[in-house]
PDB file of N, CA and C in Angstrom:
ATOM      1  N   UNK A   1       0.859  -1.197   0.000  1.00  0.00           N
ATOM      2  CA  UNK A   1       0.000   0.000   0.000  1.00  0.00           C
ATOM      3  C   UNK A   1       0.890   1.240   0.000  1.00  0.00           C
ATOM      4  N   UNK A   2       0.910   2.108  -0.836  1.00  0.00           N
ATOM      5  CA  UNK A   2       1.271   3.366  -1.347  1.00  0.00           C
ATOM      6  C   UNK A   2       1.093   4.524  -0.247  1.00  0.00           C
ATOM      7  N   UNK A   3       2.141   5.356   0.109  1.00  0.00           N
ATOM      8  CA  UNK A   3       1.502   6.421   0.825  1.00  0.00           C
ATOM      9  C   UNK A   3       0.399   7.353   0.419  1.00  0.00           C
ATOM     10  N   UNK A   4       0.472   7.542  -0.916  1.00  0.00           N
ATOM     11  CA  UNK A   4      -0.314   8.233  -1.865  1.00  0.00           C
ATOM     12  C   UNK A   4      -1.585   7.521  -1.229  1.00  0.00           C
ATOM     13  N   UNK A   5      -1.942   6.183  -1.451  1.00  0.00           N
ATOM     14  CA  UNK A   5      -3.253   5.930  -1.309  1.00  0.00           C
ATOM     15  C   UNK A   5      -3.942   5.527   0.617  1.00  0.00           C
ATOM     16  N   UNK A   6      -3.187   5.380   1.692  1.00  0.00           N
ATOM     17  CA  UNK A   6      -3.604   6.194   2.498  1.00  0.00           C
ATOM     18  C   UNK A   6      -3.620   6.957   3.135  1.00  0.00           C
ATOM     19  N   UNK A   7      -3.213   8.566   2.034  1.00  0.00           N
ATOM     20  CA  UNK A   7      -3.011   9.635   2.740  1.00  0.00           C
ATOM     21  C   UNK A   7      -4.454  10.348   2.546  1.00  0.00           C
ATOM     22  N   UNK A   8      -5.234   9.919   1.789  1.00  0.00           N
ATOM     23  CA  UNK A   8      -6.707  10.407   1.729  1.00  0.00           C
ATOM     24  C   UNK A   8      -7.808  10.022   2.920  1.00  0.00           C
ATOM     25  N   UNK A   9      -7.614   8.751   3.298  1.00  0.00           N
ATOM     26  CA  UNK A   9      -8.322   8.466   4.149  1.00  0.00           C
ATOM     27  C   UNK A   9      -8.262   8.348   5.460  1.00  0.00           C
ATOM     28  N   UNK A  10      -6.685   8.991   5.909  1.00  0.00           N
ATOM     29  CA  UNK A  10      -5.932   9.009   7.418  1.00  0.00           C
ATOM     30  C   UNK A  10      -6.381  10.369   7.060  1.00  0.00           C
ATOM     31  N   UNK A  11      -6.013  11.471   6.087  1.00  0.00           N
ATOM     32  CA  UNK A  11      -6.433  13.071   6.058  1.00  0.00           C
ATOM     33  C   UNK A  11      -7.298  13.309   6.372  1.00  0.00           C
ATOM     34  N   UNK A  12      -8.754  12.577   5.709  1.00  0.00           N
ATOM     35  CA  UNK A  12     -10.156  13.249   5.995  1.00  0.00           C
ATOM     36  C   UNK A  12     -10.381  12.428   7.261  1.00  0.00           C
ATOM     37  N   UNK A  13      -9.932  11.799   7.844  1.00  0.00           N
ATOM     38  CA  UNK A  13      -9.964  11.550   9.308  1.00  0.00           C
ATOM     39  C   UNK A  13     -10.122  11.826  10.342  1.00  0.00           C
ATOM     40  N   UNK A  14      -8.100  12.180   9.846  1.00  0.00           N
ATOM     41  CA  UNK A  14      -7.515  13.313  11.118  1.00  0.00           C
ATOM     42  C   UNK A  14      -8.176  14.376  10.623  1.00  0.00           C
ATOM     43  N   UNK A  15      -8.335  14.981   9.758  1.00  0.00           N
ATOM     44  CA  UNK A  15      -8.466  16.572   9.359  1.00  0.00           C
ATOM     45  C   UNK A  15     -10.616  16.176  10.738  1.00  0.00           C
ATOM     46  N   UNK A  16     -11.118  15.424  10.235  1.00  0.00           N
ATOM     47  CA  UNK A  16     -12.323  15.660  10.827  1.00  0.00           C
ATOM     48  C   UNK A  16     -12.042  15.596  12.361  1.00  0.00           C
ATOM     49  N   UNK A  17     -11.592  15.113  12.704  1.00  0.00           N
ATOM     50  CA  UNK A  17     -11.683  15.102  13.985  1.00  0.00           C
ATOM     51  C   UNK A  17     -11.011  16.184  14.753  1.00  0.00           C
ATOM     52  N   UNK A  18     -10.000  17.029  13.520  1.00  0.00           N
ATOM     53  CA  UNK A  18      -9.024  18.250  13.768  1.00  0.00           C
ATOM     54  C   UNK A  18     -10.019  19.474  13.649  1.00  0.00           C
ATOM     55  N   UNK A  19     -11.121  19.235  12.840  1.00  0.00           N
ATOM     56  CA  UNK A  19     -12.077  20.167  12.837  1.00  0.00           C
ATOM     57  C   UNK A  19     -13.185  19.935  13.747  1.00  0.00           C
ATOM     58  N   UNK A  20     -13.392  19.407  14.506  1.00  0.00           N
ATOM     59  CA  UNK A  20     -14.418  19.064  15.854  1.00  0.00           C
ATOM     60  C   UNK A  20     -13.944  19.539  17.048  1.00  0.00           C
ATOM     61  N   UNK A  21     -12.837  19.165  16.876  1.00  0.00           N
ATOM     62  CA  UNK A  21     -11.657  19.878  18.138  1.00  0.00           C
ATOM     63  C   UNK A  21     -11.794  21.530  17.818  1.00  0.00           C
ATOM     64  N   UNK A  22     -10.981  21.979  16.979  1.00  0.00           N
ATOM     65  CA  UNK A  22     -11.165  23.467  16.374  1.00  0.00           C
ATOM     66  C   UNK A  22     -12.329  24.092  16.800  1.00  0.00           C
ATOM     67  N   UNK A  23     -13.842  23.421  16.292  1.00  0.00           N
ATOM     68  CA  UNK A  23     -14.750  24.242  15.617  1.00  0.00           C
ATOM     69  C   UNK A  23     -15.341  23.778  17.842  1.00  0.00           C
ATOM     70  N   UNK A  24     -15.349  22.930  18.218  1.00  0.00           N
ATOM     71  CA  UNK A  24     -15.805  22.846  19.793  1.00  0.00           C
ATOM     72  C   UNK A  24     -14.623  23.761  20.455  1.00  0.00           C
ATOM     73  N   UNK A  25     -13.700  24.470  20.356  1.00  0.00           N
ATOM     74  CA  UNK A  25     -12.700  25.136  20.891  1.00  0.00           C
ATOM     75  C   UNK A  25     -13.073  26.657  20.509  1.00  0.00           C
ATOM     76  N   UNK A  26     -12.980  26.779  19.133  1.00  0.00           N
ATOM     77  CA  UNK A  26     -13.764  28.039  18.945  1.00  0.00           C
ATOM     78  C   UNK A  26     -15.002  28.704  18.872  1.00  0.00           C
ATOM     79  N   UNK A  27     -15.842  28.426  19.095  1.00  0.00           N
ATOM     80  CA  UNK A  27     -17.298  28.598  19.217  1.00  0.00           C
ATOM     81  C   UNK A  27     -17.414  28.911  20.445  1.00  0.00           C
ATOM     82  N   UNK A  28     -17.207  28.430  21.694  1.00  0.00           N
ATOM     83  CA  UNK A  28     -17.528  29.114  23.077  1.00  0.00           C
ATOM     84  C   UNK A  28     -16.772  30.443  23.262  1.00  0.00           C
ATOM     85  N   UNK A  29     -15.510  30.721  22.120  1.00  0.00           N
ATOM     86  CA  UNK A  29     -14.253  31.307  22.184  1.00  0.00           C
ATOM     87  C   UNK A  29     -15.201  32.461  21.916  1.00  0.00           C
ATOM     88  N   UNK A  30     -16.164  32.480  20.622  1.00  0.00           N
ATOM     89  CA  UNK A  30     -16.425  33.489  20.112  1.00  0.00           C
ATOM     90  C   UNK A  30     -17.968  34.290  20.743  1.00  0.00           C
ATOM     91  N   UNK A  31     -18.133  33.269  21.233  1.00  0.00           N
ATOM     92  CA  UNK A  31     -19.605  33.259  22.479  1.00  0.00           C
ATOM     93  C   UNK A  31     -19.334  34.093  23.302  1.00  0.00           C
TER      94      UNK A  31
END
């Protein structure tokens, strides 16, 4: 298995769970 082919599906992963963190971190921030 190619890095190429699971760097799409470790990305939208991590990236989602990097944006749940973010978006629950900033939202009370801006509250």
């Amino acid at each position: 298995m190619s890095r190429a082919d699971m760097l799409p599906g470790q990305c939208s992963l991590y990236q989602g769970q990097a944006a749940t963190a973010t978006y629950q971190k900033t939202v009370p921030a801006r509250r």
